[in-house]
N, C-alpha and C. Protein backbone atom coordinates (compact mmCIF):
# COMPACT_ATOMS: atom_id res chain seq x y z
N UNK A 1 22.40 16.42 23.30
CA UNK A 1 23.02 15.39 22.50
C UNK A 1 22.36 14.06 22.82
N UNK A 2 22.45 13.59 21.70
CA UNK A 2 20.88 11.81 22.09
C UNK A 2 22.12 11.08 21.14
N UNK A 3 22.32 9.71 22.29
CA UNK A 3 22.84 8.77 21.40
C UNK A 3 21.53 7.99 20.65
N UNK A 4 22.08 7.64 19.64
CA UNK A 4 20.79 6.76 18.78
C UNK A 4 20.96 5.41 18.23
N UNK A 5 22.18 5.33 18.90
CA UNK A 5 22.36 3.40 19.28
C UNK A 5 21.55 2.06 19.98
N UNK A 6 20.46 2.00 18.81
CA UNK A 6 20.12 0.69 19.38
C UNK A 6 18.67 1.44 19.74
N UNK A 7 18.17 2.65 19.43
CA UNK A 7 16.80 3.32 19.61
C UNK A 7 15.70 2.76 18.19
N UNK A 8 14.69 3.00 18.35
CA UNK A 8 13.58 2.97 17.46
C UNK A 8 13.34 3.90 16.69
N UNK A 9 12.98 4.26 15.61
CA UNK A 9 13.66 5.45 15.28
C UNK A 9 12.37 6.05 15.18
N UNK A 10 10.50 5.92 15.00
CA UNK A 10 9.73 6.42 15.54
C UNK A 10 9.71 6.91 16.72
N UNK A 11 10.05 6.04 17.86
CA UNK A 11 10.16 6.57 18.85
C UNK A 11 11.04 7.84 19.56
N UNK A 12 12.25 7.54 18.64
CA UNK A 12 13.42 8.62 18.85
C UNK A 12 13.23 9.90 18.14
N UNK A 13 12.40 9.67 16.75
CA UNK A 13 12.33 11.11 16.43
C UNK A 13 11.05 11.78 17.13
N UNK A 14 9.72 11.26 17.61
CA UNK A 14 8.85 12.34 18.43
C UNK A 14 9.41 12.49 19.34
N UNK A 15 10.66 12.10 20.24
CA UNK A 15 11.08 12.76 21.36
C UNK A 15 11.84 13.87 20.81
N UNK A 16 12.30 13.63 19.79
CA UNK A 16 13.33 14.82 19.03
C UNK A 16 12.68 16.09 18.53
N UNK A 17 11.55 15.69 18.03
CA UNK A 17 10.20 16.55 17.70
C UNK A 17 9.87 17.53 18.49
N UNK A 18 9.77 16.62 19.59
CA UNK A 18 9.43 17.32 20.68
C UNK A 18 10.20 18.35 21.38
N UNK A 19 11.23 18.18 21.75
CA UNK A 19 12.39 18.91 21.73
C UNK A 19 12.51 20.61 20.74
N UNK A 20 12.37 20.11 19.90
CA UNK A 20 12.86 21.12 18.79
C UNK A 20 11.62 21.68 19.00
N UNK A 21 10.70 21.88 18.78
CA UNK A 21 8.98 22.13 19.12
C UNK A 21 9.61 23.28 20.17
N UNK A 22 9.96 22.69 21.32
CA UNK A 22 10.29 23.08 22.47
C UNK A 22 8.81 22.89 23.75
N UNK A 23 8.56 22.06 22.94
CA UNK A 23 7.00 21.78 24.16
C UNK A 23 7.54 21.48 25.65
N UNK A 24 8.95 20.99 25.83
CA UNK A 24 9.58 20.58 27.25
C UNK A 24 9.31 21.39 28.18
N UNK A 25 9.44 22.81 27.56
CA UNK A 25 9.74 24.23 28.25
C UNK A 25 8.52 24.66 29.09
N UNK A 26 8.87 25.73 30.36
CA UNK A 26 6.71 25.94 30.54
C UNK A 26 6.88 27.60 29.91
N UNK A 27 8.14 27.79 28.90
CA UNK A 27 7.68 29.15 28.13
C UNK A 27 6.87 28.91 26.67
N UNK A 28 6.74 27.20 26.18
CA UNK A 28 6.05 27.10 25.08
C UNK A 28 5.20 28.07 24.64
N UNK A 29 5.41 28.35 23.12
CA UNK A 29 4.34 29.12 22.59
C UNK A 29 4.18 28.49 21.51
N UNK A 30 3.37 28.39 20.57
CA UNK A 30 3.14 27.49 19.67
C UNK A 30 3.53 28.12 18.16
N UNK A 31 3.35 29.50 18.28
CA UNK A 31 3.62 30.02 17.33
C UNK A 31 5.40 30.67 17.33
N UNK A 32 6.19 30.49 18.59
CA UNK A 32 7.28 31.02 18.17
C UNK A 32 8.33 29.42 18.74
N UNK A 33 9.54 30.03 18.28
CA UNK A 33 10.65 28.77 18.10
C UNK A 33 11.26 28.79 19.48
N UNK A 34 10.70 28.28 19.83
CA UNK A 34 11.47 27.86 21.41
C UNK A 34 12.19 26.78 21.71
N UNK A 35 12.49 25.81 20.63
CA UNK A 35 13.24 24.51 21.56
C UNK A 35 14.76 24.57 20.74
N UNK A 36 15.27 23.71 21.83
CA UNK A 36 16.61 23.78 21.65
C UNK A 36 17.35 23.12 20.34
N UNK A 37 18.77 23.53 20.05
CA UNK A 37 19.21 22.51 19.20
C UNK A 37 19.39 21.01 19.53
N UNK A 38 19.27 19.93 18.98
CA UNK A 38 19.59 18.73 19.30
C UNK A 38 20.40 17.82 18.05
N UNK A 39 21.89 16.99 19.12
CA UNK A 39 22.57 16.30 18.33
C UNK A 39 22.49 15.07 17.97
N UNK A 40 22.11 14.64 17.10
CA UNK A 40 21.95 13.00 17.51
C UNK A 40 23.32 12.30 16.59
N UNK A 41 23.78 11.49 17.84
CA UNK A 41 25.00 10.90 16.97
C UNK A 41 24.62 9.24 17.10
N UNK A 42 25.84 8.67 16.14
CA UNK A 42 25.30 6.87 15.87
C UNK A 42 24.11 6.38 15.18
N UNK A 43 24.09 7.50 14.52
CA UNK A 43 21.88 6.93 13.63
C UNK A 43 22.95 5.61 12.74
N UNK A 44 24.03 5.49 12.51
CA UNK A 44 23.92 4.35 11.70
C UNK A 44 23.45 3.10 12.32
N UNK A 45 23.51 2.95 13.74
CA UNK A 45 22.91 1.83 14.76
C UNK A 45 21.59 2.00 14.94
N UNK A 46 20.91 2.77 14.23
CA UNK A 46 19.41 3.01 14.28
C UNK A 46 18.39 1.66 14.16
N UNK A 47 17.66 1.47 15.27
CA UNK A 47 16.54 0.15 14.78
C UNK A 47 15.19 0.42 14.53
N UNK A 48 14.81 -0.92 13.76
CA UNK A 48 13.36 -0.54 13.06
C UNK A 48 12.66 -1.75 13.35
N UNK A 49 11.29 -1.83 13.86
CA UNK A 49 10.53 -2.69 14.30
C UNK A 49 9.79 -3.44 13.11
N UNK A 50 9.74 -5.12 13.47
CA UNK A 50 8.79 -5.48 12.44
C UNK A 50 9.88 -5.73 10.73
N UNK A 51 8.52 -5.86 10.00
CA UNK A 51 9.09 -6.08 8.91
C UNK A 51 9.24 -4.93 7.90
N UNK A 52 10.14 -3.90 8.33
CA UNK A 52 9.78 -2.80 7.84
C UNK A 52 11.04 -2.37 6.94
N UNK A 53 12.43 -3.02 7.43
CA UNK A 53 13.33 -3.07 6.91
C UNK A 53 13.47 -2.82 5.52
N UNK A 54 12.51 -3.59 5.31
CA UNK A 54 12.08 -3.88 3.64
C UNK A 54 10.69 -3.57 2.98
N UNK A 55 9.93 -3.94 3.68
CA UNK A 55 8.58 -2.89 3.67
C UNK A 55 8.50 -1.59 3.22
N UNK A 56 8.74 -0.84 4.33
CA UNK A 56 9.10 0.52 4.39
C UNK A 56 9.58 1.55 3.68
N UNK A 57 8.23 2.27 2.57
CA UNK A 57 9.14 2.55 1.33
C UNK A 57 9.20 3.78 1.17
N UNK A 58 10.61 4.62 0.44
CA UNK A 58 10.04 6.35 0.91
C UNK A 58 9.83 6.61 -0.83
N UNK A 59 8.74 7.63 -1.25
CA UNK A 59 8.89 8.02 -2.43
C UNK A 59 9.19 9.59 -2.93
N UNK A 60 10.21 9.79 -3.77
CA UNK A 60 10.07 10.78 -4.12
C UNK A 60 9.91 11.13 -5.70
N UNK A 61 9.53 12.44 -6.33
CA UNK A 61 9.42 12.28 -6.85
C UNK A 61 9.88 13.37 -8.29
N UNK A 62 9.97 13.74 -9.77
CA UNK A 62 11.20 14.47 -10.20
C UNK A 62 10.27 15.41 -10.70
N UNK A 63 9.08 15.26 -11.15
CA UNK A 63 7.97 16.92 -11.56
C UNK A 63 7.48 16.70 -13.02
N UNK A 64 8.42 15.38 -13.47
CA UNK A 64 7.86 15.20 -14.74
C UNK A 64 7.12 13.95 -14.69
N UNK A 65 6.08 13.91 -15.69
CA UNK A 65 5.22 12.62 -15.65
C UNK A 65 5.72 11.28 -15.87
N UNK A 66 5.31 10.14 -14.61
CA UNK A 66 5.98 8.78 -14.70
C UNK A 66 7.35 9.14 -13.59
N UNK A 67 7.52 9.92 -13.04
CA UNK A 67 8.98 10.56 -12.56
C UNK A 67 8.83 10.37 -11.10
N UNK A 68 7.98 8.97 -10.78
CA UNK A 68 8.14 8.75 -9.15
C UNK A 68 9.20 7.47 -8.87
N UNK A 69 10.13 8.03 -8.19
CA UNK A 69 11.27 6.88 -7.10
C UNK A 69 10.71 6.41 -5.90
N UNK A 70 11.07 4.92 -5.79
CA UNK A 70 10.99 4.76 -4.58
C UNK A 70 12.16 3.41 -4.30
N UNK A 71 11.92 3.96 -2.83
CA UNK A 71 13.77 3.40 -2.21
C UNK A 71 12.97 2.91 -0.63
N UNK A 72 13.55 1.65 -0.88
CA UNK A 72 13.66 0.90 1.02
C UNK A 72 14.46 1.37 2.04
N UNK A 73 13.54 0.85 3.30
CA UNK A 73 14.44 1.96 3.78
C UNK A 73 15.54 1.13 4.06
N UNK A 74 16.19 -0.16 4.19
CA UNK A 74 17.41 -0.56 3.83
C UNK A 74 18.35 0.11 3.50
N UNK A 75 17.59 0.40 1.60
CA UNK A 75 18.84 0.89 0.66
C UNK A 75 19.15 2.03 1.72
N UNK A 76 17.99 2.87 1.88
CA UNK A 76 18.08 4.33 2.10
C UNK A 76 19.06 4.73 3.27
N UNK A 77 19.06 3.99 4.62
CA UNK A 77 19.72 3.62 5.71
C UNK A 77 21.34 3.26 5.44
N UNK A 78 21.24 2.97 4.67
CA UNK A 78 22.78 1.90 3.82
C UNK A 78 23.15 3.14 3.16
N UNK A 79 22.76 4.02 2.41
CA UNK A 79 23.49 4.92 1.56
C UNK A 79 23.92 6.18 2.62
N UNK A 80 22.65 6.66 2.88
CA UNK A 80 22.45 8.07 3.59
C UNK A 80 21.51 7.66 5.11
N UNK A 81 22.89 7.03 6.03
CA UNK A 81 22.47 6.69 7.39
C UNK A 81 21.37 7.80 8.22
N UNK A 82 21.34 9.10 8.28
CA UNK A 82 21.00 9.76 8.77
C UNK A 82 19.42 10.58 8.28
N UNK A 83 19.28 9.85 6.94
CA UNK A 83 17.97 10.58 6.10
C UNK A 83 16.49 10.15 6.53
N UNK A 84 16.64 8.63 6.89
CA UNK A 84 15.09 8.36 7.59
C UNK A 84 15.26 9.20 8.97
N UNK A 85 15.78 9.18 9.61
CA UNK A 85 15.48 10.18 10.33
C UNK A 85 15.18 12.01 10.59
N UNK A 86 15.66 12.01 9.59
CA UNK A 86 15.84 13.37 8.94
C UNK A 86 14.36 13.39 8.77
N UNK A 87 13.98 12.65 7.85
CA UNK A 87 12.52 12.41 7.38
C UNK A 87 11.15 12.38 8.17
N UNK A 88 11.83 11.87 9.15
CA UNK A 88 10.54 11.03 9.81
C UNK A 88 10.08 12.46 11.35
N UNK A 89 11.33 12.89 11.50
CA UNK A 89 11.10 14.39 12.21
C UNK A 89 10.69 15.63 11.43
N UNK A 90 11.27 15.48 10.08
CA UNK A 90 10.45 16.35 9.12
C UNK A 90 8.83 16.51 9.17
N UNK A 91 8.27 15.12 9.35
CA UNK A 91 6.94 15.16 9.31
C UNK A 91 6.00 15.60 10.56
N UNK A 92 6.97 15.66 11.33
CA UNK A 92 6.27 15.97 12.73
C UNK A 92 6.37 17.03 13.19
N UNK A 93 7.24 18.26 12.70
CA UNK A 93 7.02 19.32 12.13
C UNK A 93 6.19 19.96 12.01
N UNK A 94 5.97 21.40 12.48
CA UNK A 94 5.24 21.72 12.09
C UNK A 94 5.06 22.45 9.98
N UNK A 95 4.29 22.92 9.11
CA UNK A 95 5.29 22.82 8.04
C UNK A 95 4.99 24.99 7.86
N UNK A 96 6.18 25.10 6.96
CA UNK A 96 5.91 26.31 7.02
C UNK A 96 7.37 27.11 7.12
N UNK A 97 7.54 28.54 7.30
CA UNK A 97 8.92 28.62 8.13
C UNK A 97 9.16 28.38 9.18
N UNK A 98 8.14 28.35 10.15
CA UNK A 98 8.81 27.75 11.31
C UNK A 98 9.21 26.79 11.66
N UNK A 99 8.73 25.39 10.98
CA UNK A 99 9.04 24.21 10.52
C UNK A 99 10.18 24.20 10.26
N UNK A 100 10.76 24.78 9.12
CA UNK A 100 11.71 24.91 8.62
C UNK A 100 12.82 25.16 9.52
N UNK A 101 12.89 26.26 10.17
CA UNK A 101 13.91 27.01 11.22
C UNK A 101 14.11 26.09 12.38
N UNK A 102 13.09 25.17 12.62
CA UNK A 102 12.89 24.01 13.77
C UNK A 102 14.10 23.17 12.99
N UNK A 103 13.83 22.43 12.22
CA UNK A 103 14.42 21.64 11.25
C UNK A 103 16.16 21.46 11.19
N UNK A 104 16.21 23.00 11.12
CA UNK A 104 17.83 23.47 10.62
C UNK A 104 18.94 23.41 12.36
N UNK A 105 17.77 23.60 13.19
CA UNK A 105 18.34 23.15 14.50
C UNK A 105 18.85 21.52 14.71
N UNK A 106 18.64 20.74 14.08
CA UNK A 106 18.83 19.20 13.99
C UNK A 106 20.08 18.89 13.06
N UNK A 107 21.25 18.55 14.03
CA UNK A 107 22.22 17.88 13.74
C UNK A 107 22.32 16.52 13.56
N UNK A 108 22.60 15.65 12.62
CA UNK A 108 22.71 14.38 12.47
C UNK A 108 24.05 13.96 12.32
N UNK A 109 24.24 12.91 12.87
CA UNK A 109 26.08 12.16 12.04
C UNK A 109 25.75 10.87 12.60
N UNK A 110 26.56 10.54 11.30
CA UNK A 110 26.10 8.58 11.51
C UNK A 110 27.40 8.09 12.68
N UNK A 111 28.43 8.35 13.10
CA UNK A 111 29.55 7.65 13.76
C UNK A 111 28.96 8.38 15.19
N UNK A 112 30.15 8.41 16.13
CA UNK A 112 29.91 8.82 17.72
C UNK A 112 31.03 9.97 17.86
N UNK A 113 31.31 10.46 16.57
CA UNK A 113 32.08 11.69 16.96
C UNK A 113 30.97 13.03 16.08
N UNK A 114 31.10 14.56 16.46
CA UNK A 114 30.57 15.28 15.86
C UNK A 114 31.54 16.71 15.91
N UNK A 115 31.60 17.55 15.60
CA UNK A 115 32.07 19.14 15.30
C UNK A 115 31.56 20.02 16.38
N UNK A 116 30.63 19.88 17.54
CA UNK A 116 29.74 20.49 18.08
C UNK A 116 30.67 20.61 19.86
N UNK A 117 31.79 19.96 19.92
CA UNK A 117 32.38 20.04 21.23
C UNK A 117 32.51 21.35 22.07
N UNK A 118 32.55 22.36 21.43
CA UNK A 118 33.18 23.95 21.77
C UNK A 118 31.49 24.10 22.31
N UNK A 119 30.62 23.40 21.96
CA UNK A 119 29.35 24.48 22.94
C UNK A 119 29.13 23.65 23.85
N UNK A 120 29.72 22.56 24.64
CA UNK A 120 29.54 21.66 25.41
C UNK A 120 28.17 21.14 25.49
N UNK A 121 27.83 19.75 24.76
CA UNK A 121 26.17 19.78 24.69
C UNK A 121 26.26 18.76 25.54
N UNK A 122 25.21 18.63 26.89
CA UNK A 122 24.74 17.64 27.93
C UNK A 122 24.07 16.60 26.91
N UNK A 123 24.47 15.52 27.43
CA UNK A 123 24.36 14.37 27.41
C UNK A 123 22.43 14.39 27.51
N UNK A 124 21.71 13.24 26.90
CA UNK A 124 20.32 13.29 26.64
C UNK A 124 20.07 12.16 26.80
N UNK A 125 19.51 12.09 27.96
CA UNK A 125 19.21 10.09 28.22
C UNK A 125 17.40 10.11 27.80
N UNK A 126 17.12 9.69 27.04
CA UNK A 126 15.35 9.72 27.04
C UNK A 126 15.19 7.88 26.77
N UNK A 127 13.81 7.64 27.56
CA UNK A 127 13.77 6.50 28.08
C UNK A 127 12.96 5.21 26.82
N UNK A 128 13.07 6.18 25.90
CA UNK A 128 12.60 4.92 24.39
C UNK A 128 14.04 3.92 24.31
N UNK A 129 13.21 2.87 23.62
CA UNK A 129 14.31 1.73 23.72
C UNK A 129 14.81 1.55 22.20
């Protein structure tokens, strides 16, 4: 469990990356899923360096021609607290199914409460600011 109050959120998701990867471990294998689940609670206190607030633009897009969105990450942070991060560990990922199955291990919630109490998850101090 990683609080994410007041973290960087580059910085917080390659540690999270990393994690889920399971590179921590000395059973790493690269090709199979070894890392653990991880919770991160409070992404709504999430910080962003620089002028990126507003900068920072994500695009997606709908399949038809002219059919590209794009959203700050402000708005994006403000609507759906938990999606730049979602995002930004997405990419670090490896992609593929195993990517995928990495992925689905990652719990997000924007407040400091979560559903996850019954498996008792240790506390995760990692030293990004």
């Amino acid at each position: 469990m990683i609080d994410a109050a007041d973290k960087v959120l580059g910085r917080l998701a390659s540690e999270i990356a990393h994690r889920l990867r399971g590179k921590h471990k000395p059973i790493y294998t690269p090709h199979v899923d070894t890392g653990d689940y991880v919770i991160v609670v409070n992404v709504d206190k999430l910080r962003i360096t620089g002028n990126k607030l507003e900068n920072k633009v994500y695009y997606r897009h709908s399949g038809y021609p002219g059919g590209i969105y794009e959203t700050s990450f402000a708005k994006m942070h403000a609507r759906f607290p938990g999606r730049p991060l979602e995002k930004a560990v997405k990419g670090m990922l490896p992609k593929g199914p195993l990517g995928y199955a990495m992925l689905k291990k990652l719990k997000i919630y924007a407040g400091a409460t979560h559903p996850h109490t019954a498996q008792q998850p240790s506390q995760l101090d990692i030293g990004v600011k």
